[in-house]
PDB file of N, CA and C in Angstrom:
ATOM      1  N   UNK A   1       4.172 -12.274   3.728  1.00  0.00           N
ATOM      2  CA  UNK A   1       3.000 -11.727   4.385  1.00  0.00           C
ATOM      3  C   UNK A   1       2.148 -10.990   3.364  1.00  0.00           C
ATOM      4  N   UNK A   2       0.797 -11.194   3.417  1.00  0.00           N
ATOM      5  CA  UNK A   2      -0.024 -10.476   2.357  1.00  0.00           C
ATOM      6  C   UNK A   2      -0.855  -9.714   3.512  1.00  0.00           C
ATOM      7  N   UNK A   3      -2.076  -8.935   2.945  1.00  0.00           N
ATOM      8  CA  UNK A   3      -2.874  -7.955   3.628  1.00  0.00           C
ATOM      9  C   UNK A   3      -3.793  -7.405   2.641  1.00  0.00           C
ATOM     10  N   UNK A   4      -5.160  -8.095   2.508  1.00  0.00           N
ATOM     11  CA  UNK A   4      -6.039  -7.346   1.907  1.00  0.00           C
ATOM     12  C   UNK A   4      -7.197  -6.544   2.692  1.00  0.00           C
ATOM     13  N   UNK A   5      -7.697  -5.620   2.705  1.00  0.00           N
ATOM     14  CA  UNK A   5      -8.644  -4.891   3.338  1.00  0.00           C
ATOM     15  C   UNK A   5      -8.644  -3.139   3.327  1.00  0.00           C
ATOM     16  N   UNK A   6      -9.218  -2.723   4.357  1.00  0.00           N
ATOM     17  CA  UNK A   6      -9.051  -1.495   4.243  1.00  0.00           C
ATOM     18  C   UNK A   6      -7.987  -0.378   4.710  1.00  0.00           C
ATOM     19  N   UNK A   7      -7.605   0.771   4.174  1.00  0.00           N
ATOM     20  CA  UNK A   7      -6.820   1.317   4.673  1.00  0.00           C
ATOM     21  C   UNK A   7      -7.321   2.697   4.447  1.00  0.00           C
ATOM     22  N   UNK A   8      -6.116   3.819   4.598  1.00  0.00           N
ATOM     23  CA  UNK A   8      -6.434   5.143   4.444  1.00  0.00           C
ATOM     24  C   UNK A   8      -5.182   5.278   3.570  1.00  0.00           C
ATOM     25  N   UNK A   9      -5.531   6.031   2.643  1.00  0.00           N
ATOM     26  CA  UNK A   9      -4.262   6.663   1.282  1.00  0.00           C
ATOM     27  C   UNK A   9      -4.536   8.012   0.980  1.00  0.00           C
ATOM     28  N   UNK A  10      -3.668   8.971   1.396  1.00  0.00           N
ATOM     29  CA  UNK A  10      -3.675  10.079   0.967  1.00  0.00           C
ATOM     30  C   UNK A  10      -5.229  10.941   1.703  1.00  0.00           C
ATOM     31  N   UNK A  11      -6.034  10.604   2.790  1.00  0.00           N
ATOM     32  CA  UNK A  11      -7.045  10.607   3.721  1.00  0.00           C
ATOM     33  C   UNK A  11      -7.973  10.478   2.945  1.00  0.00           C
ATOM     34  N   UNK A  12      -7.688   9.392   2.428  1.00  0.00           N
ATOM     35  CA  UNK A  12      -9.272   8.539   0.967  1.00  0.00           C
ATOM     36  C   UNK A  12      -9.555   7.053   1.927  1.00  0.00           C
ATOM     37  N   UNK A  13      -9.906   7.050   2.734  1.00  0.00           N
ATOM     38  CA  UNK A  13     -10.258   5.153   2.795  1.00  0.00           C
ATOM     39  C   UNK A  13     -10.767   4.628   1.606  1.00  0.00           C
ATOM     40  N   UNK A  14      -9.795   3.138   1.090  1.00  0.00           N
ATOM     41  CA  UNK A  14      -9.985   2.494   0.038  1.00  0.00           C
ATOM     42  C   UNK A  14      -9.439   1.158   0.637  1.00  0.00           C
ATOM     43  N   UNK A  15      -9.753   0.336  -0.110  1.00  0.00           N
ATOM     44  CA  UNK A  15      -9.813  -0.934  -0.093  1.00  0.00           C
ATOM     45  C   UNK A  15      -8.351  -1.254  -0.888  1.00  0.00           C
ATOM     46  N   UNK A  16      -7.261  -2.157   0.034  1.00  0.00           N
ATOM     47  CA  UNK A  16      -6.118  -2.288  -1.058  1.00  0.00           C
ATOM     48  C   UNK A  16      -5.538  -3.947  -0.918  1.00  0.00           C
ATOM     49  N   UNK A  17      -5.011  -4.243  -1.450  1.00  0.00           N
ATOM     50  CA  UNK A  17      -4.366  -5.834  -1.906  1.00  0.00           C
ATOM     51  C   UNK A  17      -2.934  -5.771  -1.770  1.00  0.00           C
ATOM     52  N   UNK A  18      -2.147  -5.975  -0.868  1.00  0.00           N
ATOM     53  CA  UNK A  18      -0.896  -5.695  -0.503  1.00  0.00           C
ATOM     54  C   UNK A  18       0.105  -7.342  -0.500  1.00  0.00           C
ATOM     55  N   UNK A  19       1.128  -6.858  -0.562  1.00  0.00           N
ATOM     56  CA  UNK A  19       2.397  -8.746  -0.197  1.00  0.00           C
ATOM     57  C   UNK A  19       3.530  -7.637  -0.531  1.00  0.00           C
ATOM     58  N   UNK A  20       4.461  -8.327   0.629  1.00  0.00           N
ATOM     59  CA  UNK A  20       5.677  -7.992   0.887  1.00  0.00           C
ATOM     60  C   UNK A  20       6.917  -9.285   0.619  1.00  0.00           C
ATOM     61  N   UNK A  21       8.122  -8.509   0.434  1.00  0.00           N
ATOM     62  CA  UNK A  21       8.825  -9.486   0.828  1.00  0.00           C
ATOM     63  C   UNK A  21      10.679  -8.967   1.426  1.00  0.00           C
ATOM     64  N   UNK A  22      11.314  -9.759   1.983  1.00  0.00           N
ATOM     65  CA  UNK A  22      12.784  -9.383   2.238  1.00  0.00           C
ATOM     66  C   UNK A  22      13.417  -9.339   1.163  1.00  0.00           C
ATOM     67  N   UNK A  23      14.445  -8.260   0.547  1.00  0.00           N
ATOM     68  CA  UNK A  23      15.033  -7.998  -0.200  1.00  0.00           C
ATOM     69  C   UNK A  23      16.330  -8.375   0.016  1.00  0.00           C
ATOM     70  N   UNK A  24      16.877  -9.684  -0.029  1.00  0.00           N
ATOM     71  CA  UNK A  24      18.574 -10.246   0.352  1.00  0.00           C
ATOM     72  C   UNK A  24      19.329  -8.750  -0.534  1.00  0.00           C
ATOM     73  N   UNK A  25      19.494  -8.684  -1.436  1.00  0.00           N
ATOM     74  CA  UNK A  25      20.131  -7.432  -2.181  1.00  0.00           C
ATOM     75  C   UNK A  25      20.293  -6.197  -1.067  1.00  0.00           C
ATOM     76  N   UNK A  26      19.461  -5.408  -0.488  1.00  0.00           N
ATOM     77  CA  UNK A  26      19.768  -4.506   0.059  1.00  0.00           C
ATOM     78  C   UNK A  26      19.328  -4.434   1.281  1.00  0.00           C
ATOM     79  N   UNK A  27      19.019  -5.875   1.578  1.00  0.00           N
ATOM     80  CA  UNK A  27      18.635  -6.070   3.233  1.00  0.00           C
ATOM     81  C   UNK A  27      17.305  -5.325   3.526  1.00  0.00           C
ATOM     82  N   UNK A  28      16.120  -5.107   2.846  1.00  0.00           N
ATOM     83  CA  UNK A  28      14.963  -4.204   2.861  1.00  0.00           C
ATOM     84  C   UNK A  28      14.277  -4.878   3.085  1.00  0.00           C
ATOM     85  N   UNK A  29      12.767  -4.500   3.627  1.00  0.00           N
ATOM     86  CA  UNK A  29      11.358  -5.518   2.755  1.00  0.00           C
ATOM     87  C   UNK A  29      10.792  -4.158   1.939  1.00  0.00           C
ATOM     88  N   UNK A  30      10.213  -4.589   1.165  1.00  0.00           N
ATOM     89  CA  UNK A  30      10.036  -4.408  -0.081  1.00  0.00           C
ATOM     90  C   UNK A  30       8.343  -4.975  -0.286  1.00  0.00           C
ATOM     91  N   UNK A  31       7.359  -3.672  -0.311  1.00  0.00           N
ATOM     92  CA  UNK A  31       6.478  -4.249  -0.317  1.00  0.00           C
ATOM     93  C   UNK A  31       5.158  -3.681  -1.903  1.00  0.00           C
ATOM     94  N   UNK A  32       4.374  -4.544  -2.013  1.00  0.00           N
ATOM     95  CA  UNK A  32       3.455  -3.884  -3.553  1.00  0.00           C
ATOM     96  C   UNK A  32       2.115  -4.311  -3.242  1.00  0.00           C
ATOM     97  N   UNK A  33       1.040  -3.351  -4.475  1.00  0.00           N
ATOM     98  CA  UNK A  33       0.329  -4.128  -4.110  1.00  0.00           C
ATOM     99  C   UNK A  33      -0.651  -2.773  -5.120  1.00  0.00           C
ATOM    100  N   UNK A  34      -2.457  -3.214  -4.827  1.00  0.00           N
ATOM    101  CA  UNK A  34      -2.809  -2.563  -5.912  1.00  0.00           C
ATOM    102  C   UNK A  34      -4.044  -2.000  -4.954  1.00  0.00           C
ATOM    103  N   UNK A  35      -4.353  -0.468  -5.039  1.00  0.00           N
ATOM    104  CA  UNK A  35      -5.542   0.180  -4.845  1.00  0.00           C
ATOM    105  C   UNK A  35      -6.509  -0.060  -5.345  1.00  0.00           C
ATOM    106  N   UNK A  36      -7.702  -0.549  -4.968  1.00  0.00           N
ATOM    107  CA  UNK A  36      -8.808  -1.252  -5.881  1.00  0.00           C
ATOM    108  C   UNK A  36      -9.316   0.433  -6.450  1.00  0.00           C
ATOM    109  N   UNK A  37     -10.152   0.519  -7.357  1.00  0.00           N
ATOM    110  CA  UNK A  37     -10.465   1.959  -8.319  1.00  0.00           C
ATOM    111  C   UNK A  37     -11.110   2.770  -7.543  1.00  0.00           C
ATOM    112  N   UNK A  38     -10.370   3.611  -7.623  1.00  0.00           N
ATOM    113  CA  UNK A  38     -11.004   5.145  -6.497  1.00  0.00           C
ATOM    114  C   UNK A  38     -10.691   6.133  -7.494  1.00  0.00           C
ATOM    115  N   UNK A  39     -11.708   7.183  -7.805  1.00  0.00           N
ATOM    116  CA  UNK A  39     -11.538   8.410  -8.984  1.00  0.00           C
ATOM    117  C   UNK A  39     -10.505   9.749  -8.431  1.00  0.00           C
ATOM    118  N   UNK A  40     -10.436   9.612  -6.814  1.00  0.00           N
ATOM    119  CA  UNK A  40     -10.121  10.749  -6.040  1.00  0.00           C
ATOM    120  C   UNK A  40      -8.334  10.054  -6.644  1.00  0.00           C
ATOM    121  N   UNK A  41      -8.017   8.871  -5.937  1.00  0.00           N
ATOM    122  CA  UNK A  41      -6.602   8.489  -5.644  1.00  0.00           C
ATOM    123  C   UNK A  41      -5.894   8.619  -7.045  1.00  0.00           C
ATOM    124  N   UNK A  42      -6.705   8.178  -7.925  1.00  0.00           N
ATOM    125  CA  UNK A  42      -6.051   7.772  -9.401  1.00  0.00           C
ATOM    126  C   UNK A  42      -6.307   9.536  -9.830  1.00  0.00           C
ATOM    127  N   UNK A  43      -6.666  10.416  -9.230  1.00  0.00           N
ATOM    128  CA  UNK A  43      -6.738  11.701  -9.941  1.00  0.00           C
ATOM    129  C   UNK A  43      -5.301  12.249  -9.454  1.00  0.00           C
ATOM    130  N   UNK A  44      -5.062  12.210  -8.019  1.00  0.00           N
ATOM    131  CA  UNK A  44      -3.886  12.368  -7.529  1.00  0.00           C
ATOM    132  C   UNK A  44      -2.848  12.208  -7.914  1.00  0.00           C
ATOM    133  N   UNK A  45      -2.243  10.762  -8.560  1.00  0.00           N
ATOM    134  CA  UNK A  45      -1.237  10.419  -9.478  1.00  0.00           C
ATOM    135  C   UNK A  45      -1.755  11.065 -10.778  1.00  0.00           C
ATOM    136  N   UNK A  46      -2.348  11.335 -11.356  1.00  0.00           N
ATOM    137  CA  UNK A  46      -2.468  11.758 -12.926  1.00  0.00           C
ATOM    138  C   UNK A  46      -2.016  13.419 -12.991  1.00  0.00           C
ATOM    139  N   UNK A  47      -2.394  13.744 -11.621  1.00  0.00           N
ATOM    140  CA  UNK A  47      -2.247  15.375 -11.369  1.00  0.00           C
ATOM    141  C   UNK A  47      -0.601  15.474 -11.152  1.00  0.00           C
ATOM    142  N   UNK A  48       0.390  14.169 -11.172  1.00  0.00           N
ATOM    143  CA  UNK A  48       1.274  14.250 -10.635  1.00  0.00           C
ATOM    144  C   UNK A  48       1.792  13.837  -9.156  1.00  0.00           C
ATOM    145  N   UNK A  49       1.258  13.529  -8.762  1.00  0.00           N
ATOM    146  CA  UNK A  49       1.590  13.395  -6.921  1.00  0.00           C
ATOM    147  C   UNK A  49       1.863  11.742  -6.781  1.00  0.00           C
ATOM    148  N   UNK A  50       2.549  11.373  -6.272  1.00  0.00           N
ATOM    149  CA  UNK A  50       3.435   9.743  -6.259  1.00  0.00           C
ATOM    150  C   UNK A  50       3.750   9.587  -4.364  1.00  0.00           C
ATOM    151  N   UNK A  51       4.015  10.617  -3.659  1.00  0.00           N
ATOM    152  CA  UNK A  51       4.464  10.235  -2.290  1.00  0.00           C
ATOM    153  C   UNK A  51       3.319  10.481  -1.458  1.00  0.00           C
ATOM    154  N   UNK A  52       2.903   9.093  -1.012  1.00  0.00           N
ATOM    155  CA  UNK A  52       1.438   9.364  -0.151  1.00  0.00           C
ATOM    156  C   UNK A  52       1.952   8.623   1.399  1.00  0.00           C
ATOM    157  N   UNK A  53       0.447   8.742   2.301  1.00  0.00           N
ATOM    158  CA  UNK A  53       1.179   8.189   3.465  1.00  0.00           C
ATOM    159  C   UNK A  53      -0.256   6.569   3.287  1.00  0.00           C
ATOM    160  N   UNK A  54       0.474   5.682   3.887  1.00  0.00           N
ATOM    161  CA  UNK A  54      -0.890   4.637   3.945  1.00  0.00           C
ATOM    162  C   UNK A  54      -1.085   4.264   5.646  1.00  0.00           C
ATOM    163  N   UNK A  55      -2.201   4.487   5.855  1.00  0.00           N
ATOM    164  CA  UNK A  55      -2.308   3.885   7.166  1.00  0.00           C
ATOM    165  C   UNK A  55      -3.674   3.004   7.197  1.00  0.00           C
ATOM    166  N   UNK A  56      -2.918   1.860   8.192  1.00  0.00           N
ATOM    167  CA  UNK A  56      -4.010   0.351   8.318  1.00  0.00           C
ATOM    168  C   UNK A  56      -3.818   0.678   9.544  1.00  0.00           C
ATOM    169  N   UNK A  57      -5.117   0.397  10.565  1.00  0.00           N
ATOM    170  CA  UNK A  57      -4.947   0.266  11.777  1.00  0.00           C
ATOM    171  C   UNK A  57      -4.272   1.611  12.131  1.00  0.00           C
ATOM    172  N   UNK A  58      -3.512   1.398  13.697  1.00  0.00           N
ATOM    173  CA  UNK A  58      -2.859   2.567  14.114  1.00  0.00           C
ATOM    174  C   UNK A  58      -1.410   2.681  13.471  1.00  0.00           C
ATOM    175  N   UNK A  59      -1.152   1.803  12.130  1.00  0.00           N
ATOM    176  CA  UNK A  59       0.392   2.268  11.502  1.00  0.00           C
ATOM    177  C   UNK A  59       0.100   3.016  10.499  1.00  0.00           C
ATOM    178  N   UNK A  60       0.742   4.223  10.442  1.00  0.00           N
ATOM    179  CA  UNK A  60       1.273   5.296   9.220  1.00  0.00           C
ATOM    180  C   UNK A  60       2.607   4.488   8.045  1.00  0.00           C
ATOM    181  N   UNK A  61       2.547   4.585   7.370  1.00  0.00           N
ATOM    182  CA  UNK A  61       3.810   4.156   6.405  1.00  0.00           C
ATOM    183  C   UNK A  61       3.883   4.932   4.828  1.00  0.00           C
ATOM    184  N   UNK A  62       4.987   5.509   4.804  1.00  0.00           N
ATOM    185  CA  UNK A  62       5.158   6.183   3.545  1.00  0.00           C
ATOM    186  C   UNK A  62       5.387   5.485   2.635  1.00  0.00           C
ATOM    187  N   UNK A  63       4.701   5.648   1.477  1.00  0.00           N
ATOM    188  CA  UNK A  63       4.288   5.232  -0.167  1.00  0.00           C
ATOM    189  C   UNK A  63       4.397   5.351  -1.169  1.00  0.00           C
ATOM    190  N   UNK A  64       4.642   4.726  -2.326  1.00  0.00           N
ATOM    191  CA  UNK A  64       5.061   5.738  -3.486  1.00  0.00           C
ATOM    192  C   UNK A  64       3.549   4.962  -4.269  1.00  0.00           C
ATOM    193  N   UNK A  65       3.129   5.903  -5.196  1.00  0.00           N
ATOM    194  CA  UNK A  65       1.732   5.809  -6.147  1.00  0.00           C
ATOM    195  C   UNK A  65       2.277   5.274  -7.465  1.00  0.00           C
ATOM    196  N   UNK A  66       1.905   3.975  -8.086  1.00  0.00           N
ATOM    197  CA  UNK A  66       3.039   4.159  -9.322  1.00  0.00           C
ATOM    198  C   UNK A  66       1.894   4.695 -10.501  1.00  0.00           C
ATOM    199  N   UNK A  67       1.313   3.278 -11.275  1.00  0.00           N
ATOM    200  CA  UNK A  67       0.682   3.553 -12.832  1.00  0.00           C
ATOM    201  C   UNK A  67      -1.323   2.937 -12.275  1.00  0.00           C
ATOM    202  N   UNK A  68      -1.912   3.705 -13.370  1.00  0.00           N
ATOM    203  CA  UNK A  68      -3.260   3.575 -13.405  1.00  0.00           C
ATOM    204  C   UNK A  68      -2.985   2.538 -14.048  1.00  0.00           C
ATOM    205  N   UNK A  69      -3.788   1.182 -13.506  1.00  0.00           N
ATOM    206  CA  UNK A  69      -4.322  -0.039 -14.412  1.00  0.00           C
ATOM    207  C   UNK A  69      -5.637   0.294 -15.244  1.00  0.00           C
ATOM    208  N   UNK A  70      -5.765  -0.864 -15.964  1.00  0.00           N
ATOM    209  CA  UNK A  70      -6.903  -0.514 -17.290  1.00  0.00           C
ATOM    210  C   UNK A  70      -8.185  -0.633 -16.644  1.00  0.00           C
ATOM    211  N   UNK A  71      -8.183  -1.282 -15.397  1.00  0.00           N
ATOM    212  CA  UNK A  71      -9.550  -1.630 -14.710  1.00  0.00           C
ATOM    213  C   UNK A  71      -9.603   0.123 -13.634  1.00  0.00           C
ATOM    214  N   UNK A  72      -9.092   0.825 -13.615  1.00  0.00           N
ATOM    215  CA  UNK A  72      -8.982   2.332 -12.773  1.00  0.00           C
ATOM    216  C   UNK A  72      -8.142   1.833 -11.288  1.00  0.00           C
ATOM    217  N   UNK A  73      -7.958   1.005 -11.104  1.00  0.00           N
ATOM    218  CA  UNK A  73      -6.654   0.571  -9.925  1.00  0.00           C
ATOM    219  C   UNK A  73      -5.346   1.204  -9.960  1.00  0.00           C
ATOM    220  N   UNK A  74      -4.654   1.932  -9.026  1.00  0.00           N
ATOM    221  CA  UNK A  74      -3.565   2.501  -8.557  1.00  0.00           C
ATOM    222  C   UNK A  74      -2.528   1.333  -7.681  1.00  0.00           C
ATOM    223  N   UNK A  75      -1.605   0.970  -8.321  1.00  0.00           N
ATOM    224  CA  UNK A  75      -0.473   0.141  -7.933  1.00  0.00           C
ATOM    225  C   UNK A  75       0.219   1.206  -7.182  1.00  0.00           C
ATOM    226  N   UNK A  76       0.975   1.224  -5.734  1.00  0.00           N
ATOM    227  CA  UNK A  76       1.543   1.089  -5.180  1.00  0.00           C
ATOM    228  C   UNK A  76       2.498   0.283  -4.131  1.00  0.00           C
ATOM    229  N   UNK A  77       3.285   1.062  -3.738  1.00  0.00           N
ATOM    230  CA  UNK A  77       4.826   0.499  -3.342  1.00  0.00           C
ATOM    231  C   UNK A  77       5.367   1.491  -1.964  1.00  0.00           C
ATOM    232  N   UNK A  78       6.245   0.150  -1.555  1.00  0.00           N
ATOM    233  CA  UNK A  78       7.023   0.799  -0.139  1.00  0.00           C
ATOM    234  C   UNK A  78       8.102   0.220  -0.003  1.00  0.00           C
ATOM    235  N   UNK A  79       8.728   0.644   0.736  1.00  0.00           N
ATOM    236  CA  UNK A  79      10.010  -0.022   1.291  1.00  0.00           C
ATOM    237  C   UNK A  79      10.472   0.327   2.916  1.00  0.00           C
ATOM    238  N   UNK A  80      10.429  -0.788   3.558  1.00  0.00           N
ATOM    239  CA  UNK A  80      10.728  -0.805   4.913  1.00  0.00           C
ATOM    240  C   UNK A  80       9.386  -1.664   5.446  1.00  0.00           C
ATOM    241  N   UNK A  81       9.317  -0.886   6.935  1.00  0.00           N
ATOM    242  CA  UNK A  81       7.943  -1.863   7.831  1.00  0.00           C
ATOM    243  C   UNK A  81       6.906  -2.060   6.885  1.00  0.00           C
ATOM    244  N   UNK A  82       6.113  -2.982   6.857  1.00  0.00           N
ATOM    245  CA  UNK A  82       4.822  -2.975   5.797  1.00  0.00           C
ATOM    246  C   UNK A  82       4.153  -1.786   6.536  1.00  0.00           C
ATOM    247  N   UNK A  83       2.919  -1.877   5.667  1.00  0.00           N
ATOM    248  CA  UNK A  83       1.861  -0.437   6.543  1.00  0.00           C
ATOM    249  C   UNK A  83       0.817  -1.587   7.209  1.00  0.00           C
ATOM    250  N   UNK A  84       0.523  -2.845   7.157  1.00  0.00           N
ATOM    251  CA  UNK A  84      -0.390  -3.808   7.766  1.00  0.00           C
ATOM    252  C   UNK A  84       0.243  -4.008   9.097  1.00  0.00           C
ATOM    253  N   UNK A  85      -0.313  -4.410  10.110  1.00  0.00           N
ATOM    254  CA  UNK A  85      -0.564  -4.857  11.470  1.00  0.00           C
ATOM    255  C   UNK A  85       0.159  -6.114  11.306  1.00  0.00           C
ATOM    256  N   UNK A  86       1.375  -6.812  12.289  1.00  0.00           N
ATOM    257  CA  UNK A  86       1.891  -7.852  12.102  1.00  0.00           C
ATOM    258  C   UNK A  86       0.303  -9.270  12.479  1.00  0.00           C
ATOM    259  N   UNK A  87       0.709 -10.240  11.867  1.00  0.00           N
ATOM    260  CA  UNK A  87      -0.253 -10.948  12.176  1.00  0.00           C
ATOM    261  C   UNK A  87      -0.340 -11.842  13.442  1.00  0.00           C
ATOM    262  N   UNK A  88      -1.335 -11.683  14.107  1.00  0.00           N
ATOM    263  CA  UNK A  88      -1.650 -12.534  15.366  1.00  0.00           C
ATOM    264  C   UNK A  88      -0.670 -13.725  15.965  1.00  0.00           C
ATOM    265  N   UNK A  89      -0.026 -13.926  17.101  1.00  0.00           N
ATOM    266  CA  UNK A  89       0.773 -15.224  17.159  1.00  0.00           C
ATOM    267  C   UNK A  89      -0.496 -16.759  17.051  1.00  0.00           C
ATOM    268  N   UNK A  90      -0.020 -17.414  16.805  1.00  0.00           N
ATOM    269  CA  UNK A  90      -0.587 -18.572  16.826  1.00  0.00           C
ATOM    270  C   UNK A  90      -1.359 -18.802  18.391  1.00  0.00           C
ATOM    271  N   UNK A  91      -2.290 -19.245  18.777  1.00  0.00           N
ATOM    272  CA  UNK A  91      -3.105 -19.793  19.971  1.00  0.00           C
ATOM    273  C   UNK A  91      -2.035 -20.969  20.458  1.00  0.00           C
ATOM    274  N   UNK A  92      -1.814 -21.185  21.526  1.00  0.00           N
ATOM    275  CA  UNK A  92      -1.307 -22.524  22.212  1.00  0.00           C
ATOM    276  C   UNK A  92      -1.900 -23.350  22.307  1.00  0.00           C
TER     277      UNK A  92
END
């Protein structure tokens, strides 16, 4: 499952690029993905701060902030429910 669009990080709405997957190893999903460049979010991790909350839609999901990319993008990570909305069933 992937998920690009908008969300809320740390109460910044930003735009993020997300994919998950099941972790056979520890039975998890396991999900990544990259904060497109925000000066507020990427100040946050530089100041130190790594545990954020992300919410898409009406789901909350806790986050970890990892490294600034060279383009000003913030990679983050989760583990458990994704923070995206499951996707629509198929039409009959």
């Amino acid at each position: 499952m992937n998920y690009d669009g908008p969300a809320t990080v740390a109460g910044r709405t930003v735009r993020v690029r997300l994919s998950g997957r099941w972790e056979p190893v520890d039975g998890r999903y396991h999900w990544v993905g990259r904060i497109e460049p925000d000066a507020r979010v990427a100040g946050l991790l530089r100041s130190g701060r790594r545990d954020v909350e992300v919410r898409i839609a009406e789901r909350v999901t806790a986050a970890r902030l990892g490294e600034v990319d060279p383009w000003g993008g913030v990679r983050i990570s989760g583990v458990g429910d994704p923070p995206w909305p499951p996707p629509d069933p198929p039409a009959p």
